[in-house]
PDB file of N, CA and C in Angstrom:
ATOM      1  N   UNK A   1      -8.097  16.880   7.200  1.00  0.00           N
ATOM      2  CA  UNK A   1      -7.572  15.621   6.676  1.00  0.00           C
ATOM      3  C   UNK A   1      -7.873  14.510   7.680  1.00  0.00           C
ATOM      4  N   UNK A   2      -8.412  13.662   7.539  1.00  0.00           N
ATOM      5  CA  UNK A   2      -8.990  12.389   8.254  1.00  0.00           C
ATOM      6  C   UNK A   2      -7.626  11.714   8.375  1.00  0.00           C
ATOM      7  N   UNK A   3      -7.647  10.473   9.491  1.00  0.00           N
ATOM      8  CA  UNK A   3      -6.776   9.617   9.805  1.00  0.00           C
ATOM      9  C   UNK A   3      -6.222   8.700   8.679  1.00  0.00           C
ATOM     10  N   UNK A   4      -7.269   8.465   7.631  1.00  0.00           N
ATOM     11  CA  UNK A   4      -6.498   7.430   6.497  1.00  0.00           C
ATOM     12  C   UNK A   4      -5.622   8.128   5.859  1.00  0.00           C
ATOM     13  N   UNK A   5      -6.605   8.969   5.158  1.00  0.00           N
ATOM     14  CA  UNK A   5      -5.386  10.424   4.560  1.00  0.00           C
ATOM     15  C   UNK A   5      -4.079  10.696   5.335  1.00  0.00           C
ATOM     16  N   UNK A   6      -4.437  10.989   6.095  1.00  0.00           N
ATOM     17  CA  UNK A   6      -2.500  11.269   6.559  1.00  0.00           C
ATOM     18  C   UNK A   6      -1.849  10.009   6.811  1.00  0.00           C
ATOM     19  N   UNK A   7      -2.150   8.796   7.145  1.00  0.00           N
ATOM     20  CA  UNK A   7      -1.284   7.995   7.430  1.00  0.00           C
ATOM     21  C   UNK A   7      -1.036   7.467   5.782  1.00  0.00           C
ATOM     22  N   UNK A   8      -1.676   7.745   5.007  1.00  0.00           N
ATOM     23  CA  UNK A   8      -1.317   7.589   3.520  1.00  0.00           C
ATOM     24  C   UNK A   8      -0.151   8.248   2.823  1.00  0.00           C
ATOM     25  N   UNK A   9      -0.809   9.610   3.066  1.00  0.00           N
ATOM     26  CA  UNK A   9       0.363  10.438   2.171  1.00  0.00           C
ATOM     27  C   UNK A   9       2.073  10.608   3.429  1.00  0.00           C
ATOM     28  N   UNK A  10       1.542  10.274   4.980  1.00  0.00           N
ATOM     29  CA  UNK A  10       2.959  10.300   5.288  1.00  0.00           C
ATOM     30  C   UNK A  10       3.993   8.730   4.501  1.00  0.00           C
ATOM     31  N   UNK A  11       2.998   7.959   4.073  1.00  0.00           N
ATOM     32  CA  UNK A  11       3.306   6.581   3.955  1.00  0.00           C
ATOM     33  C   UNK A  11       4.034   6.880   2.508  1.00  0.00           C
ATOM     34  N   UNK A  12       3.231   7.594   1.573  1.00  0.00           N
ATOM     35  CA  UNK A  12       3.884   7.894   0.725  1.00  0.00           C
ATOM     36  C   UNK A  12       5.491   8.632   0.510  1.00  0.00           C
ATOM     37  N   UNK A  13       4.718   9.567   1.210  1.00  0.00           N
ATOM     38  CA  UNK A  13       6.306  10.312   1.446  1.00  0.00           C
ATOM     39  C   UNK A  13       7.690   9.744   1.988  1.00  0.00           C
ATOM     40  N   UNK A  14       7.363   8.727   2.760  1.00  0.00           N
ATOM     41  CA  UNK A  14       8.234   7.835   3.149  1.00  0.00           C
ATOM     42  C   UNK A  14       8.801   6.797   1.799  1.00  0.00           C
ATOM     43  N   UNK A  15       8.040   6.710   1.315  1.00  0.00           N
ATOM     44  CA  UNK A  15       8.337   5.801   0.464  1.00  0.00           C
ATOM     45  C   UNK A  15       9.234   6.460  -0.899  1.00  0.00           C
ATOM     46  N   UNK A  16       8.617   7.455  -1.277  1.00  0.00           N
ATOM     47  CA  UNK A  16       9.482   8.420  -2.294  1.00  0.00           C
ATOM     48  C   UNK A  16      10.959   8.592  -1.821  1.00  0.00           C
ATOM     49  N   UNK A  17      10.988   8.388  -0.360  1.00  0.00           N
ATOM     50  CA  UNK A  17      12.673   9.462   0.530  1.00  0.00           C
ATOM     51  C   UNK A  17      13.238   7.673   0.461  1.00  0.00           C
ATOM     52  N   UNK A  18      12.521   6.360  -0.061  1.00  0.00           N
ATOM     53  CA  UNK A  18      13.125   5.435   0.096  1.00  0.00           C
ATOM     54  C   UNK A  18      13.064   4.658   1.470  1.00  0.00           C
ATOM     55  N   UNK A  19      12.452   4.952   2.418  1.00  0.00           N
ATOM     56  CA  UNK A  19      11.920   4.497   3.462  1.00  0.00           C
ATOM     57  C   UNK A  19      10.938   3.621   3.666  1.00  0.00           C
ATOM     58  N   UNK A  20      11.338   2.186   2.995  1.00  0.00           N
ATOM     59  CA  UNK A  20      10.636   1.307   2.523  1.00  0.00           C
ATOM     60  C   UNK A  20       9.970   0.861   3.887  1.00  0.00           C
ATOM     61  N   UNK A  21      10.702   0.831   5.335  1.00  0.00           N
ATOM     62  CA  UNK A  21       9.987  -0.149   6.427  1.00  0.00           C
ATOM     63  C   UNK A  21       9.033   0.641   7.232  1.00  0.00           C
ATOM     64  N   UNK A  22       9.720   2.177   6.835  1.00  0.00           N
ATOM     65  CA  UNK A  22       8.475   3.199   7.646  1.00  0.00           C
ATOM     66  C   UNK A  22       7.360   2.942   6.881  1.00  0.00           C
ATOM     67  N   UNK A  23       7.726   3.232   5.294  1.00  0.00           N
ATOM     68  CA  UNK A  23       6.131   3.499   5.219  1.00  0.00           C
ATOM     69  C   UNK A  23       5.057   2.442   5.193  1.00  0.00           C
ATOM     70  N   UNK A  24       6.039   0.911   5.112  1.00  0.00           N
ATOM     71  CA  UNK A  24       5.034  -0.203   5.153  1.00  0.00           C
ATOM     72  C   UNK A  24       4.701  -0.163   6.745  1.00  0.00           C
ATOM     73  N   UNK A  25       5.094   0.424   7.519  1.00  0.00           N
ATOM     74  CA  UNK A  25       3.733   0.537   9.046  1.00  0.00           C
ATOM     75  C   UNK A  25       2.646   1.577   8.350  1.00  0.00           C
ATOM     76  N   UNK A  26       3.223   3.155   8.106  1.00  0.00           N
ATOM     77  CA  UNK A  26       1.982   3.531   7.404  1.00  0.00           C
ATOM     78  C   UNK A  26       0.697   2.871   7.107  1.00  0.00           C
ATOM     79  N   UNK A  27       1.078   2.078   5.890  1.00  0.00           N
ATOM     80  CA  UNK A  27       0.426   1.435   4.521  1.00  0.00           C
ATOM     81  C   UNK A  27      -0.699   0.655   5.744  1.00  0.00           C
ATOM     82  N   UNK A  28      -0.030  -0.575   6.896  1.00  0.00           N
ATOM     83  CA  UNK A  28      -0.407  -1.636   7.075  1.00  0.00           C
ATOM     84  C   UNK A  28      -1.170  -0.269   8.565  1.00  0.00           C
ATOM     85  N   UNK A  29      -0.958   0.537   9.061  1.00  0.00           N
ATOM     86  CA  UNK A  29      -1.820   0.910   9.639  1.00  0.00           C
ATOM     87  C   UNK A  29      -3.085   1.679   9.224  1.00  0.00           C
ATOM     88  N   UNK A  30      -2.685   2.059   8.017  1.00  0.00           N
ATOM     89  CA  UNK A  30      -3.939   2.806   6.965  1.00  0.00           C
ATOM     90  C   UNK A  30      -5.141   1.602   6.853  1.00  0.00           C
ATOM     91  N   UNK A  31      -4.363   0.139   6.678  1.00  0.00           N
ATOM     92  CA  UNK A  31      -5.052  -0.832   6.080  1.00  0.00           C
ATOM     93  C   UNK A  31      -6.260  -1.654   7.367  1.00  0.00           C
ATOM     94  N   UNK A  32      -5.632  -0.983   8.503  1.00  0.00           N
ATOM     95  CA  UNK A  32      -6.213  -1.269   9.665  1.00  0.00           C
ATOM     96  C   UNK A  32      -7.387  -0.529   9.523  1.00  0.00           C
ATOM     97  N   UNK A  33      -7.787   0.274   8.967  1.00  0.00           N
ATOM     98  CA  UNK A  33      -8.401   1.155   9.117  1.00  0.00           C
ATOM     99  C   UNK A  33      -9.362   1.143   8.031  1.00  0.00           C
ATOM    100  N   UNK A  34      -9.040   0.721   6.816  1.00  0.00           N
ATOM    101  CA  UNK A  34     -10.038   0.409   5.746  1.00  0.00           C
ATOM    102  C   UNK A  34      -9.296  -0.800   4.374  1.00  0.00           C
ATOM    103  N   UNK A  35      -9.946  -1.779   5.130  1.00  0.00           N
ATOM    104  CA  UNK A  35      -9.437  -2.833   4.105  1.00  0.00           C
ATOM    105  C   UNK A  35     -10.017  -2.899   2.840  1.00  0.00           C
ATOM    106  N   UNK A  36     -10.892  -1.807   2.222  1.00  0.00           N
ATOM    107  CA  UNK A  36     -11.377  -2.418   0.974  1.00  0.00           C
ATOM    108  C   UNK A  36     -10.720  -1.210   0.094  1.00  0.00           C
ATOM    109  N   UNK A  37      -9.720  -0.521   0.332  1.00  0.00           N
ATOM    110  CA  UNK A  37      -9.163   0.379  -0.712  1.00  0.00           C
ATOM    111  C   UNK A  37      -8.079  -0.065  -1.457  1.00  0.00           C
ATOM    112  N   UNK A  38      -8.655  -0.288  -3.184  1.00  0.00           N
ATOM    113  CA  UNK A  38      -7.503  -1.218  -3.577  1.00  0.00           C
ATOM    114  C   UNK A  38      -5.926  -0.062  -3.728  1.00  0.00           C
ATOM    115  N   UNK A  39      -5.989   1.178  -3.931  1.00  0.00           N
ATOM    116  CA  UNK A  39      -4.973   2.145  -3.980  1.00  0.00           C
ATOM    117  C   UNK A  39      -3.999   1.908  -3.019  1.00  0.00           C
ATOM    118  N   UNK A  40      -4.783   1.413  -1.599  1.00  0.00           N
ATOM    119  CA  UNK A  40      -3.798   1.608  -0.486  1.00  0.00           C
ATOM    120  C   UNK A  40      -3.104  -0.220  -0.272  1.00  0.00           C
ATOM    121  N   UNK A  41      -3.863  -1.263  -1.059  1.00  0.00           N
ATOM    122  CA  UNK A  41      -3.181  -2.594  -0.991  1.00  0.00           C
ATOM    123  C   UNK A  41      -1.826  -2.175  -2.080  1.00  0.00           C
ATOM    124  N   UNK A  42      -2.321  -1.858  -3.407  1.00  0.00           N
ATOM    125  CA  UNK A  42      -1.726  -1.178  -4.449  1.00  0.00           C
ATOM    126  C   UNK A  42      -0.034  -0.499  -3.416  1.00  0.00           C
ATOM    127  N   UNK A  43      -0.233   0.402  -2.870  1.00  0.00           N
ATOM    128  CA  UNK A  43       0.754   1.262  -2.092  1.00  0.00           C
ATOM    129  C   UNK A  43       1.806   0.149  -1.318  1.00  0.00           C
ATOM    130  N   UNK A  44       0.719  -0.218  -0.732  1.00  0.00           N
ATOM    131  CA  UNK A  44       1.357  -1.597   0.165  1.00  0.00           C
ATOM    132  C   UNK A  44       2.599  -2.629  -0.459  1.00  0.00           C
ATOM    133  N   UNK A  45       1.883  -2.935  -1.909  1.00  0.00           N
ATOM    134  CA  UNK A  45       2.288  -3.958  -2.756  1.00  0.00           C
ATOM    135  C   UNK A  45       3.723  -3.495  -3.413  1.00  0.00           C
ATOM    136  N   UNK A  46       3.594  -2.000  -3.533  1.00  0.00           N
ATOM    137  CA  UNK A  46       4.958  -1.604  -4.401  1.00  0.00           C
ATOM    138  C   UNK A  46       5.846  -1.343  -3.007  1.00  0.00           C
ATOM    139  N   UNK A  47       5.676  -1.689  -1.749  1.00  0.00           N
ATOM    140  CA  UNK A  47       6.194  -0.839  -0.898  1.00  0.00           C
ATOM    141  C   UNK A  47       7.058  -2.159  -0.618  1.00  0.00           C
ATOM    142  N   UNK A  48       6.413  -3.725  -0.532  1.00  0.00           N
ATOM    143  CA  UNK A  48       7.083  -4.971   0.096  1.00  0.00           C
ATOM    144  C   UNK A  48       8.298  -5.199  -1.509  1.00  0.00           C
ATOM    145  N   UNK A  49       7.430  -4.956  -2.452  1.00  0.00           N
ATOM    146  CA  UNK A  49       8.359  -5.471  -3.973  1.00  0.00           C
ATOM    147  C   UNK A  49       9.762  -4.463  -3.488  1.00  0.00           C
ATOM    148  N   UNK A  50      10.057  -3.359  -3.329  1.00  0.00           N
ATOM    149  CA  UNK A  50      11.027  -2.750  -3.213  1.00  0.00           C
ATOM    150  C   UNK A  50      11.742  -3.160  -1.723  1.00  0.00           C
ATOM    151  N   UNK A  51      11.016  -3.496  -1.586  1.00  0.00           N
ATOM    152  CA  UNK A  51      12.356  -4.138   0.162  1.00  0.00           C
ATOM    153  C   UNK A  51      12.527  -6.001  -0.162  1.00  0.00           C
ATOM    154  N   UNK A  52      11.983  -5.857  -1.576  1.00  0.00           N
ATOM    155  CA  UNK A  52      12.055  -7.696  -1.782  1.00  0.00           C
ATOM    156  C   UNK A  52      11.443  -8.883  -1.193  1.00  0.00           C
ATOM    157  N   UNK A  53       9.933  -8.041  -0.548  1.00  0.00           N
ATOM    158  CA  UNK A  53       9.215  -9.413  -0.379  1.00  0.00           C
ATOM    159  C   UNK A  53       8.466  -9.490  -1.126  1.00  0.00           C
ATOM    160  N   UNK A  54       8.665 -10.138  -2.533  1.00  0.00           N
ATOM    161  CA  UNK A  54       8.047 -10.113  -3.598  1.00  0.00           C
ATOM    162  C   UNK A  54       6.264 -11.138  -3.800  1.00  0.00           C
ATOM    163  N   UNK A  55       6.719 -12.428  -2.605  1.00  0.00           N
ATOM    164  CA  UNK A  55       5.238 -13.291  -2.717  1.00  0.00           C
ATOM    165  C   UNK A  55       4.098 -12.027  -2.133  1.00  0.00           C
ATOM    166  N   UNK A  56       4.764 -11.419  -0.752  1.00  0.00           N
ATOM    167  CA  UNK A  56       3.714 -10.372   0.181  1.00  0.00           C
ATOM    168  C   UNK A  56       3.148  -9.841  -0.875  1.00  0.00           C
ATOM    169  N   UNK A  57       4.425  -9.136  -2.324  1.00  0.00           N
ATOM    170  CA  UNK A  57       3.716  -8.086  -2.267  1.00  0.00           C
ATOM    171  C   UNK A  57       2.517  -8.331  -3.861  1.00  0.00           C
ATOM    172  N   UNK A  58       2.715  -9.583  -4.306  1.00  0.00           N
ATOM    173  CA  UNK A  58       2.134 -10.193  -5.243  1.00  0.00           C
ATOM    174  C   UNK A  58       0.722 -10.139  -4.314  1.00  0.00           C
ATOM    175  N   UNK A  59       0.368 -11.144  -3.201  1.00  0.00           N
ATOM    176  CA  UNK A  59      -0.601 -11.165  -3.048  1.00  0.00           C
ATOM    177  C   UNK A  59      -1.373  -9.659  -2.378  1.00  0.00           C
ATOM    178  N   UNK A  60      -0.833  -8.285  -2.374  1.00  0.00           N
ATOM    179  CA  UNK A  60      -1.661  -7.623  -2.137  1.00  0.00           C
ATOM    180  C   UNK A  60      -1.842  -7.348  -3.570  1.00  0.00           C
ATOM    181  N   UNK A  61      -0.821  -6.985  -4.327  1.00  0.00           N
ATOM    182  CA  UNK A  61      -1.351  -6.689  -5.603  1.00  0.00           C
ATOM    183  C   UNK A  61      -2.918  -7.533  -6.501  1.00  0.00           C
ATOM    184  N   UNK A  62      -2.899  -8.401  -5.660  1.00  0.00           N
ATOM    185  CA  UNK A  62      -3.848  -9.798  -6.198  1.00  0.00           C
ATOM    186  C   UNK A  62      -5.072  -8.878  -5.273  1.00  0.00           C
ATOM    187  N   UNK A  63      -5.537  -8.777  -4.198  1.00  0.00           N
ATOM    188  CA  UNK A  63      -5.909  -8.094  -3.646  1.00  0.00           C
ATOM    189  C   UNK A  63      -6.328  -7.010  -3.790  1.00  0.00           C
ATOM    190  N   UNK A  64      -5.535  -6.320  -4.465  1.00  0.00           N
ATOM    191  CA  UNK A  64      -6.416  -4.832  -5.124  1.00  0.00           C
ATOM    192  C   UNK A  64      -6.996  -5.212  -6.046  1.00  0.00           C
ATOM    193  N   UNK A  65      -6.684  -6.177  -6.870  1.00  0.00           N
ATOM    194  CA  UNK A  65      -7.215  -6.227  -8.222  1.00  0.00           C
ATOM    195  C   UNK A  65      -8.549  -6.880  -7.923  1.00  0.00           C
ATOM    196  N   UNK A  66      -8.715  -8.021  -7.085  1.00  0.00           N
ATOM    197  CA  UNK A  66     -10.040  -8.406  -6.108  1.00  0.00           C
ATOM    198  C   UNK A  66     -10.983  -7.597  -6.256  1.00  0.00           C
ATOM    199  N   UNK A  67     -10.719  -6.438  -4.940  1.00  0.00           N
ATOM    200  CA  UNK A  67     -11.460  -5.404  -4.441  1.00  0.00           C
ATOM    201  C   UNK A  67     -11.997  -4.959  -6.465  1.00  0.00           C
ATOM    202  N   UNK A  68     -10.795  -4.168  -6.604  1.00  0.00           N
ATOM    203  CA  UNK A  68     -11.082  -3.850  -7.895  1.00  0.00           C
ATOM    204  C   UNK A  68     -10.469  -4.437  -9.280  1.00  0.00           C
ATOM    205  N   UNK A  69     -11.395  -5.065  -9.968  1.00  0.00           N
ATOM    206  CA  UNK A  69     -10.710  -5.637 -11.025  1.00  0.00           C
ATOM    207  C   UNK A  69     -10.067  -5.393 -12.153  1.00  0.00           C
ATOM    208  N   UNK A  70     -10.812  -3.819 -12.542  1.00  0.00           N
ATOM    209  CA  UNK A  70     -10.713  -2.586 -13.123  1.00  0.00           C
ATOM    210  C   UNK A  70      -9.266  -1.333 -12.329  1.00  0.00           C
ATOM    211  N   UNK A  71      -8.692  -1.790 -11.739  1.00  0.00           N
ATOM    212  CA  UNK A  71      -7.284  -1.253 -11.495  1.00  0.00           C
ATOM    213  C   UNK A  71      -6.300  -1.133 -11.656  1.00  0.00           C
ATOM    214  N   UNK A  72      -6.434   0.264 -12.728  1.00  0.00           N
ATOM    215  CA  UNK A  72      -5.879   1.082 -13.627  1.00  0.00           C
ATOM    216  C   UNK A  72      -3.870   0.972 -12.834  1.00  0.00           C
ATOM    217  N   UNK A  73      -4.380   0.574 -11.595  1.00  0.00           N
ATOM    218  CA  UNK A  73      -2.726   1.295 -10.814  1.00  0.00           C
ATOM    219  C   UNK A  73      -2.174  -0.408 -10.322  1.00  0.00           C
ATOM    220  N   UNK A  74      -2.925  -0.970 -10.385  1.00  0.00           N
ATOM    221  CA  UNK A  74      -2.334  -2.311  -9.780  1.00  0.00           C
ATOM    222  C   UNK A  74      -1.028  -2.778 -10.848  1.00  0.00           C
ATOM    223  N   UNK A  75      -0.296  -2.566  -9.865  1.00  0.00           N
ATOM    224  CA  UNK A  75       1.093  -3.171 -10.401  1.00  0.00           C
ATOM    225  C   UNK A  75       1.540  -4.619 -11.239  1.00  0.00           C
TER     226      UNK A  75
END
């Protein structure tokens, strides 16, 4: 499992247990790492809407849809 991969799915997992501020380091250190994956802005985006920073998490959502316009998961 490569470095994006795990800092993803721990990001996830954090996020399922409700651990909205862990997993947005996850998300934003995954993103360090490859900014053109709209799944992981996507991740990002539902991660700020649930701790209520709703402009943040608009503009990543805007952002995935960018990258990909065709995104089936963009919130």
């Amino acid at each position: 499992m490569d470095e994006i991969t795990a800092l993803i799915s721990k990001g996830k997992s954090l996020l399922e247990e409700g651990n909205f501020e862990d997993a947005l380091g996850y998300f934003d250190q995954a993103l360090l790492l490859n900014q053109n994956d709209p799944e992981l802005w996507n991740l990002k985006g539902v991660t700020l809407r649930s701790i209520g920073r709703y402009e943040e998490a608009l503009e990543c959502f805007n952002k995935s849809l960018e990258i990909d316009p065709r995104d089936k998961f963009a919130s």
